[in-house]
Protein backbone atom coordinates (compact mmCIF):
# COMPACT_ATOMS: atom_id res chain seq x y z
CA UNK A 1 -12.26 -8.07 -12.41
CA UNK A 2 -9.52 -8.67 -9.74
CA UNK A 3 -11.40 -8.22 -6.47
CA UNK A 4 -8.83 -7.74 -3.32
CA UNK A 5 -10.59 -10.77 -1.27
CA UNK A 6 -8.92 -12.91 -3.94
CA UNK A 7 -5.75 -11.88 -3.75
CA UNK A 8 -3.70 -13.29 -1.16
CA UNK A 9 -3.73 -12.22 2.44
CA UNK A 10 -0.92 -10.47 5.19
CA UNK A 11 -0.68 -9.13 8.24
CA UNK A 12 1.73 -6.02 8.41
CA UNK A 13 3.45 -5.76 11.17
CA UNK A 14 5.69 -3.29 12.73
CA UNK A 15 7.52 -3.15 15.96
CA UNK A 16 5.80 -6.45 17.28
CA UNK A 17 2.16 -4.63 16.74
CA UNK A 18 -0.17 -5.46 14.09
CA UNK A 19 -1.31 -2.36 12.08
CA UNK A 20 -3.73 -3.82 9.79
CA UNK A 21 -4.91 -6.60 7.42
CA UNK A 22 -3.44 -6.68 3.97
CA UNK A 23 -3.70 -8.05 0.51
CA UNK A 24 -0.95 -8.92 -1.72
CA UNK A 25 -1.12 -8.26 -5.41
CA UNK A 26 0.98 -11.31 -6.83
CA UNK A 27 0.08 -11.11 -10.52
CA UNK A 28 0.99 -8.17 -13.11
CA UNK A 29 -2.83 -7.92 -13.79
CA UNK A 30 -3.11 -7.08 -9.77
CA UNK A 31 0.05 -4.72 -9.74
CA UNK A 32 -1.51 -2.97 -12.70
CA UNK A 33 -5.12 -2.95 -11.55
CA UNK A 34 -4.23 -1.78 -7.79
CA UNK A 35 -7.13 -0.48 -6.02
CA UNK A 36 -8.87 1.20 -9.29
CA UNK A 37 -12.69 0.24 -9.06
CA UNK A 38 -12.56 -0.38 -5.15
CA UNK A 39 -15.80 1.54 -4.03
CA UNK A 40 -14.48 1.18 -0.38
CA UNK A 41 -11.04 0.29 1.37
CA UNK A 42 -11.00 -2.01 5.04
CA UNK A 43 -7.27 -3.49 4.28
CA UNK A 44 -4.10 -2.16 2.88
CA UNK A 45 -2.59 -3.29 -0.62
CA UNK A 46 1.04 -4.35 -1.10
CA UNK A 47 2.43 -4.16 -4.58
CA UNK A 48 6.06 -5.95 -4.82
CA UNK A 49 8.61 -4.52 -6.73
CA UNK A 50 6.83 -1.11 -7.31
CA UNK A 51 8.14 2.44 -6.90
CA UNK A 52 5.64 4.21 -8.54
CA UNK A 53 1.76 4.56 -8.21
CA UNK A 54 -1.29 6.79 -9.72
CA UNK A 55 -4.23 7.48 -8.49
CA UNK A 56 -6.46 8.05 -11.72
CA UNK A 57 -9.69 6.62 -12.14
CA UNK A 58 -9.05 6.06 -7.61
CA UNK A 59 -12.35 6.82 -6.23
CA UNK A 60 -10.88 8.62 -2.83
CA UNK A 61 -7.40 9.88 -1.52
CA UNK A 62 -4.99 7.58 -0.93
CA UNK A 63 -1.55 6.97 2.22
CA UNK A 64 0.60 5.86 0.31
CA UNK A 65 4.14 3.88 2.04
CA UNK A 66 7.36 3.45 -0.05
CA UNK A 67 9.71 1.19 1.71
CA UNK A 68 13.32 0.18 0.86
CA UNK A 69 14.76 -3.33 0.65
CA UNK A 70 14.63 -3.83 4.13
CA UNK A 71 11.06 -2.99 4.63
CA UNK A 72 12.05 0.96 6.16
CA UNK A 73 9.47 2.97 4.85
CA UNK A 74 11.52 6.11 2.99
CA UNK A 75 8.18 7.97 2.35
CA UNK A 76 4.74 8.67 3.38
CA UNK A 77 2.48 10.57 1.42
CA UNK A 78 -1.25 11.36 0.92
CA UNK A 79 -2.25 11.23 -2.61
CA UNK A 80 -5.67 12.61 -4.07
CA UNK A 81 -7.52 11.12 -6.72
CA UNK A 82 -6.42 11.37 -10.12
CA UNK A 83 -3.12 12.32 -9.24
CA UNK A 84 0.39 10.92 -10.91
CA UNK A 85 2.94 11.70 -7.92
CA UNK A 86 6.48 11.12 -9.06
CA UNK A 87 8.41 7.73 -8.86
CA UNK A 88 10.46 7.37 -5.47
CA UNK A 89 13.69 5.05 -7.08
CA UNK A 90 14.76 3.40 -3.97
CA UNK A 91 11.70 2.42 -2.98
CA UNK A 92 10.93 -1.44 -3.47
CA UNK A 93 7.19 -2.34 -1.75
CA UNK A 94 4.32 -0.06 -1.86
CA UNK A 95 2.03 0.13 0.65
CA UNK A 96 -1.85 1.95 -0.46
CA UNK A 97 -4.26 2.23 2.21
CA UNK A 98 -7.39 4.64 2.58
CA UNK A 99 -6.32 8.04 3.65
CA UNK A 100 -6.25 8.91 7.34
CA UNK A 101 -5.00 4.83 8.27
CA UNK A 102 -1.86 5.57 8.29
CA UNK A 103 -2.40 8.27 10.97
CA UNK A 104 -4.74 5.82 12.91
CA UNK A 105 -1.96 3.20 12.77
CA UNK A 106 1.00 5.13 13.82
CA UNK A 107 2.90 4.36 10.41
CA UNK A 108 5.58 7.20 10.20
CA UNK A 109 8.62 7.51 8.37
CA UNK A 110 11.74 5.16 9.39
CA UNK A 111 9.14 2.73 10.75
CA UNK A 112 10.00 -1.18 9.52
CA UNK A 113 6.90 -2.78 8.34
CA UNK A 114 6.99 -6.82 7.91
CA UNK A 115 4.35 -8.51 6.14
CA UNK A 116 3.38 -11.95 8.25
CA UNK A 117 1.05 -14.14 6.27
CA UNK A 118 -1.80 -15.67 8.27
């Protein structure tokens, strides 16, 4: 089983602040896993290209950040478990976190969101 501490590691990073610890899912068995399984969530996931996520077999609600080519996010949304919310096209990252971070990090729509490896 994929476990998040062995995927690689980001910071993300908008306007010059840190906004929390990442992990990077880097393989198709990562992008495909996600966070299924995770009993509890203390970093975000970024899956790269992606423009479409589910929440099925997700043990809690997910903020969920679709961001364009440039790293703009183009949509927030909270997604409860086992849900299949529909594809956003020009979205090219993902960002999943636990709900209610994005609130506690300020992430809105129109933000720019870097991803700054350790």
């Amino acid at each position: 089983m994929n476990t998040l501490s062995s995927l690689p590691s980001a910071w993300l990073v908008s306007d010059g602040r840190v906004l929390a610890s990442a992990n990077i899912a880097d393989t198709a068995r990562a992008k495909r896993r996600g966070l299924i399984g995770q009993q509890d969530l203390q970093t975000a996931l970024v899956i790269a290209p992606c423009r479409w996520i589910h929440t099925v077999g997700m043990r809690f609600a997910l903020d969920i950040a679709y961001l364009d080519s440039e790293g703009t996010v183009i949509k927030v949304q909270r997604v409860n478990k086992n849900r299949v919310p529909l594809p956003v096209f020009s979205a090219r990252t993902v960002i999943e976190a636990k709900a209610g971070s994005f609130e506690r990090w300020g992430l809105q729509l129109g933000a720019t969101v870097e991803m700054r490896t350790p």
